[in-house]
C-alpha atoms as a PDB file:
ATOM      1  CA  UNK A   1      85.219  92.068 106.257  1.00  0.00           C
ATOM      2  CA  UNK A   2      82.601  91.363 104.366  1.00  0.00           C
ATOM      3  CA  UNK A   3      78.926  93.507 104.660  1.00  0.00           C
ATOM      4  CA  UNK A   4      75.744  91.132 105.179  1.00  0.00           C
ATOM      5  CA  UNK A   5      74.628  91.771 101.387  1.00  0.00           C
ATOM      6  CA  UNK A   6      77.958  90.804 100.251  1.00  0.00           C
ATOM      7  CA  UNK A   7      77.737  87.848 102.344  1.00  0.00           C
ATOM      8  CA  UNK A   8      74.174  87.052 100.741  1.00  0.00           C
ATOM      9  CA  UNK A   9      75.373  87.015  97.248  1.00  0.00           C
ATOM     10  CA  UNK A  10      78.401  84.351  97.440  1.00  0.00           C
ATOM     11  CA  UNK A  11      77.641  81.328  96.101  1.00  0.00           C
ATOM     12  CA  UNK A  12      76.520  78.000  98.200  1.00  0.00           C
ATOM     13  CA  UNK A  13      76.914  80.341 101.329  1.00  0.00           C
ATOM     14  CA  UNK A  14      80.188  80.682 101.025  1.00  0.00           C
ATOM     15  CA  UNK A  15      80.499  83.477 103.547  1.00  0.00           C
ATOM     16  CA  UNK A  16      83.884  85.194 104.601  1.00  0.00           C
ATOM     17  CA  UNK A  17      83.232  84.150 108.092  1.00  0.00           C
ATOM     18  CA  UNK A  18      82.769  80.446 106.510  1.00  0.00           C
ATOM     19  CA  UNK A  19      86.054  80.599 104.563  1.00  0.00           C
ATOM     20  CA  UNK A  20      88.114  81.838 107.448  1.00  0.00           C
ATOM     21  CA  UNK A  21      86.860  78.928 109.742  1.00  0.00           C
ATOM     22  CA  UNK A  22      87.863  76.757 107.396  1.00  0.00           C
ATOM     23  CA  UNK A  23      91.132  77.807 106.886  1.00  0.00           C
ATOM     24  CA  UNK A  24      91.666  78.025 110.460  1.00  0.00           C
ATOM     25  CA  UNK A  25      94.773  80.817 110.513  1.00  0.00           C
ATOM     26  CA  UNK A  26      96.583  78.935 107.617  1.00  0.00           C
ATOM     27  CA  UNK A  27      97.982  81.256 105.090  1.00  0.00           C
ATOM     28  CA  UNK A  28     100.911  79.611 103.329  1.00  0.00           C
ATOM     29  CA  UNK A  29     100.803  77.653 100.053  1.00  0.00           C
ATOM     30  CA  UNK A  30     101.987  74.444 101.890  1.00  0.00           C
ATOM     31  CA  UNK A  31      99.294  74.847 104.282  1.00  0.00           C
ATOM     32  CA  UNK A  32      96.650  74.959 101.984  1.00  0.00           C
ATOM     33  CA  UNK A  33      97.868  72.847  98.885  1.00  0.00           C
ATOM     34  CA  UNK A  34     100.369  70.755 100.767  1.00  0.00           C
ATOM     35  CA  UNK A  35     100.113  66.960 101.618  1.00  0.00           C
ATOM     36  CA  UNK A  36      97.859  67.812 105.110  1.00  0.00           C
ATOM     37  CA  UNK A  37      96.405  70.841 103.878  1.00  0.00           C
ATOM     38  CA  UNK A  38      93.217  72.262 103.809  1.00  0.00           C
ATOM     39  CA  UNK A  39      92.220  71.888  99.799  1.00  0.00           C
ATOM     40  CA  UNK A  40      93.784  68.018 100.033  1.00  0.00           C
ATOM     41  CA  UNK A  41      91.119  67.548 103.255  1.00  0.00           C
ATOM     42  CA  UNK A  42      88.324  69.694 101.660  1.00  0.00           C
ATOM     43  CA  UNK A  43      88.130  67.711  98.370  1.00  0.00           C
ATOM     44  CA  UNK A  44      88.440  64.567 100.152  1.00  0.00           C
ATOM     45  CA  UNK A  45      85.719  65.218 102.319  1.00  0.00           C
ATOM     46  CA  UNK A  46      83.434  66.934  99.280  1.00  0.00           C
ATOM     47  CA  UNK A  47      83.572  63.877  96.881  1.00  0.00           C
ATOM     48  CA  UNK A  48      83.107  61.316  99.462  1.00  0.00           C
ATOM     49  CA  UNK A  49      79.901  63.418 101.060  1.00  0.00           C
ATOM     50  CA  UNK A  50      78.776  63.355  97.374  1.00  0.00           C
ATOM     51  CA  UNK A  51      79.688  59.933  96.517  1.00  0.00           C
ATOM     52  CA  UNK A  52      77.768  58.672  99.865  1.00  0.00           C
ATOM     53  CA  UNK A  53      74.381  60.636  98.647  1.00  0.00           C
ATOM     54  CA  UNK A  54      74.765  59.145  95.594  1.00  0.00           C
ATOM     55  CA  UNK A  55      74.628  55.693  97.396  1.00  0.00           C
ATOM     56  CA  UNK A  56      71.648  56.924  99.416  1.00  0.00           C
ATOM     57  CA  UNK A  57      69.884  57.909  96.470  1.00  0.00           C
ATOM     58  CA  UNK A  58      71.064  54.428  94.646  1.00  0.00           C
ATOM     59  CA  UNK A  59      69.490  52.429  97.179  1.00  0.00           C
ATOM     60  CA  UNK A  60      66.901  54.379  98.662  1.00  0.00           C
ATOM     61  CA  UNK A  61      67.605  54.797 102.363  1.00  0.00           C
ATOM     62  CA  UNK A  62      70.181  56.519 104.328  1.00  0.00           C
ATOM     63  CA  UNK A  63      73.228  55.170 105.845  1.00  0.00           C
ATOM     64  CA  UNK A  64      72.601  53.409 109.250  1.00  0.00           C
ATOM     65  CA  UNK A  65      69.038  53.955 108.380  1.00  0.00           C
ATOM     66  CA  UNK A  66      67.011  50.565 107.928  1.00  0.00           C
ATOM     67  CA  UNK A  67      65.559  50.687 104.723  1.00  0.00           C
ATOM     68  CA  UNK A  68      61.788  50.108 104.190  1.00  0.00           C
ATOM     69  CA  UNK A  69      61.949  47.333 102.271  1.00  0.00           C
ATOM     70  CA  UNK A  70      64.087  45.333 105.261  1.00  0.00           C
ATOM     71  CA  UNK A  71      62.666  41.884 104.491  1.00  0.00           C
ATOM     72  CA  UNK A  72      64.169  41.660 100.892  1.00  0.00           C
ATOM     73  CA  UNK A  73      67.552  42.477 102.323  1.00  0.00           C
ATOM     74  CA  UNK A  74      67.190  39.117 103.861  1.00  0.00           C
ATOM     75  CA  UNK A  75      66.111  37.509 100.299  1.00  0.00           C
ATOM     76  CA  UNK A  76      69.182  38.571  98.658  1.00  0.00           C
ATOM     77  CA  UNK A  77      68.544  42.437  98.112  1.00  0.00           C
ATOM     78  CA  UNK A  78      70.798  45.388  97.756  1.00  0.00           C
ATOM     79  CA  UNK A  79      72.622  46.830 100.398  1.00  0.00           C
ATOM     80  CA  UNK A  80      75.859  48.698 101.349  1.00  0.00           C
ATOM     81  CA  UNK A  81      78.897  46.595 101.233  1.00  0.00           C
ATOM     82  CA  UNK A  82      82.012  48.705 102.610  1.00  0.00           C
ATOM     83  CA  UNK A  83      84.191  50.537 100.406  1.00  0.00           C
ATOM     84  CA  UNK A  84      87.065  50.485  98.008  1.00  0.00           C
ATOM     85  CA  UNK A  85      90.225  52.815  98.063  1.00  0.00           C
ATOM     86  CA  UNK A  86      90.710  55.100  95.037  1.00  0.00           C
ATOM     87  CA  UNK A  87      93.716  57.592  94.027  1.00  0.00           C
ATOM     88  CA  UNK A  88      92.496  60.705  92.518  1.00  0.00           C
ATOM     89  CA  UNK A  89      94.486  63.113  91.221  1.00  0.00           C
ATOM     90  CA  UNK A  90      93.097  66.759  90.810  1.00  0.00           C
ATOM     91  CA  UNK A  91      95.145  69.720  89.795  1.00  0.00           C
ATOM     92  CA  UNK A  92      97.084  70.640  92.616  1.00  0.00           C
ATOM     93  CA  UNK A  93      97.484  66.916  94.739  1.00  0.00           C
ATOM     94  CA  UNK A  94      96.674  63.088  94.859  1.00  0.00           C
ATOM     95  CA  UNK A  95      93.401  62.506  96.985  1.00  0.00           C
ATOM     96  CA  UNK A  96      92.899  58.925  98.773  1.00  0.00           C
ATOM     97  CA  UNK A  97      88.646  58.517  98.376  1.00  0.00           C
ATOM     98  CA  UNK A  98      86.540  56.184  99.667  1.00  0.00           C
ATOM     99  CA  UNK A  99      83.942  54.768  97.547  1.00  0.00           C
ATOM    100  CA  UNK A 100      81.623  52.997  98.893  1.00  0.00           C
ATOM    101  CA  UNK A 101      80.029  49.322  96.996  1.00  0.00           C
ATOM    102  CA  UNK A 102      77.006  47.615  97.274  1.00  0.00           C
ATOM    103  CA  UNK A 103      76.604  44.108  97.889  1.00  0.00           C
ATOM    104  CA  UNK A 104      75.079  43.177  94.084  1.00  0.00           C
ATOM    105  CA  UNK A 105      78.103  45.748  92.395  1.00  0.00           C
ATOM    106  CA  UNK A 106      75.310  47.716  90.705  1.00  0.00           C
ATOM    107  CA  UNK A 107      76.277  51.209  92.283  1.00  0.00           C
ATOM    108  CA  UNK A 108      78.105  52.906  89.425  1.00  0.00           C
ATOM    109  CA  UNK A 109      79.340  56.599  90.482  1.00  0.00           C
ATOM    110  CA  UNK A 110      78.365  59.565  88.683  1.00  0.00           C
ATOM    111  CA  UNK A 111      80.225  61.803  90.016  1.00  0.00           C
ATOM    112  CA  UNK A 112      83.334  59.923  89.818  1.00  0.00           C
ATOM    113  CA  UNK A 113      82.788  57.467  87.073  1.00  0.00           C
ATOM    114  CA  UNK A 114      84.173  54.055  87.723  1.00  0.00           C
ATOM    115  CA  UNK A 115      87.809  54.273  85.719  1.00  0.00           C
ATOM    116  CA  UNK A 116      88.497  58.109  86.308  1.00  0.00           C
ATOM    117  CA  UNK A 117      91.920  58.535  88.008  1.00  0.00           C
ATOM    118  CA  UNK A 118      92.221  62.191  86.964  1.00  0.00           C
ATOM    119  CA  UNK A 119      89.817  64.996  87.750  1.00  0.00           C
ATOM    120  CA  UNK A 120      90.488  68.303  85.137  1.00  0.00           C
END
């Protein structure tokens, strides 16, 4: 167990306590790496949190948020426009992603240019 000053020092807040909950008892390789496991569901999660601020930031208002600007939505403005599927493959397993389009096509991902199928 980790002291509070230990705690303090890990990066992003990465706490033992933190760690632990999300690995929820699971020990093995398989269920960590394996097709359900924890790092598959944690990267998936990460990259479609960041690609969804990315979006926000693209457009200027949050999701299910009306943006200030409402009226030129209705003259032909920029909006969100669902999402594509995406298979990216990482070092240890294939991730399914989300990315998420806007309705003009000008929201082009930074952290996972469009054309990347491999993350190193």
């Amino acid at each position: 167990m980790a002291t509070k000053a230990q705690n303090a020092r890990q990066p992003y807040g990465l706490t033992d306590e933190l760690v632990d909950s999300l690995l929820n008892g699971s020990t093995s390789h398989e269920e960590v790496f394996g097709e359900d496991g924890i790092y598959r569901q944690l990267t998936k999660r990460l990259f479609e949190r960041m690609l969804e601020t990315e979006m926000n930031h693209h457009l200027g208002y949050e999701k299910y948020q009306k943006p200030e600007h409402e009226q030129r939505l209705l003259d032909g403005g920029n909006a969100r426009n669902g999402s594509s599927a995406k298979s990216l493959k990482t070092a240890h397993s294939e991730v399914e992603l989300s990315i998420p389009r806007d309705r003009q096509g000008q929201f082009e991902p930074k952290i996972i240019p469009k054309g990347t199928q491999l993350l190193e």
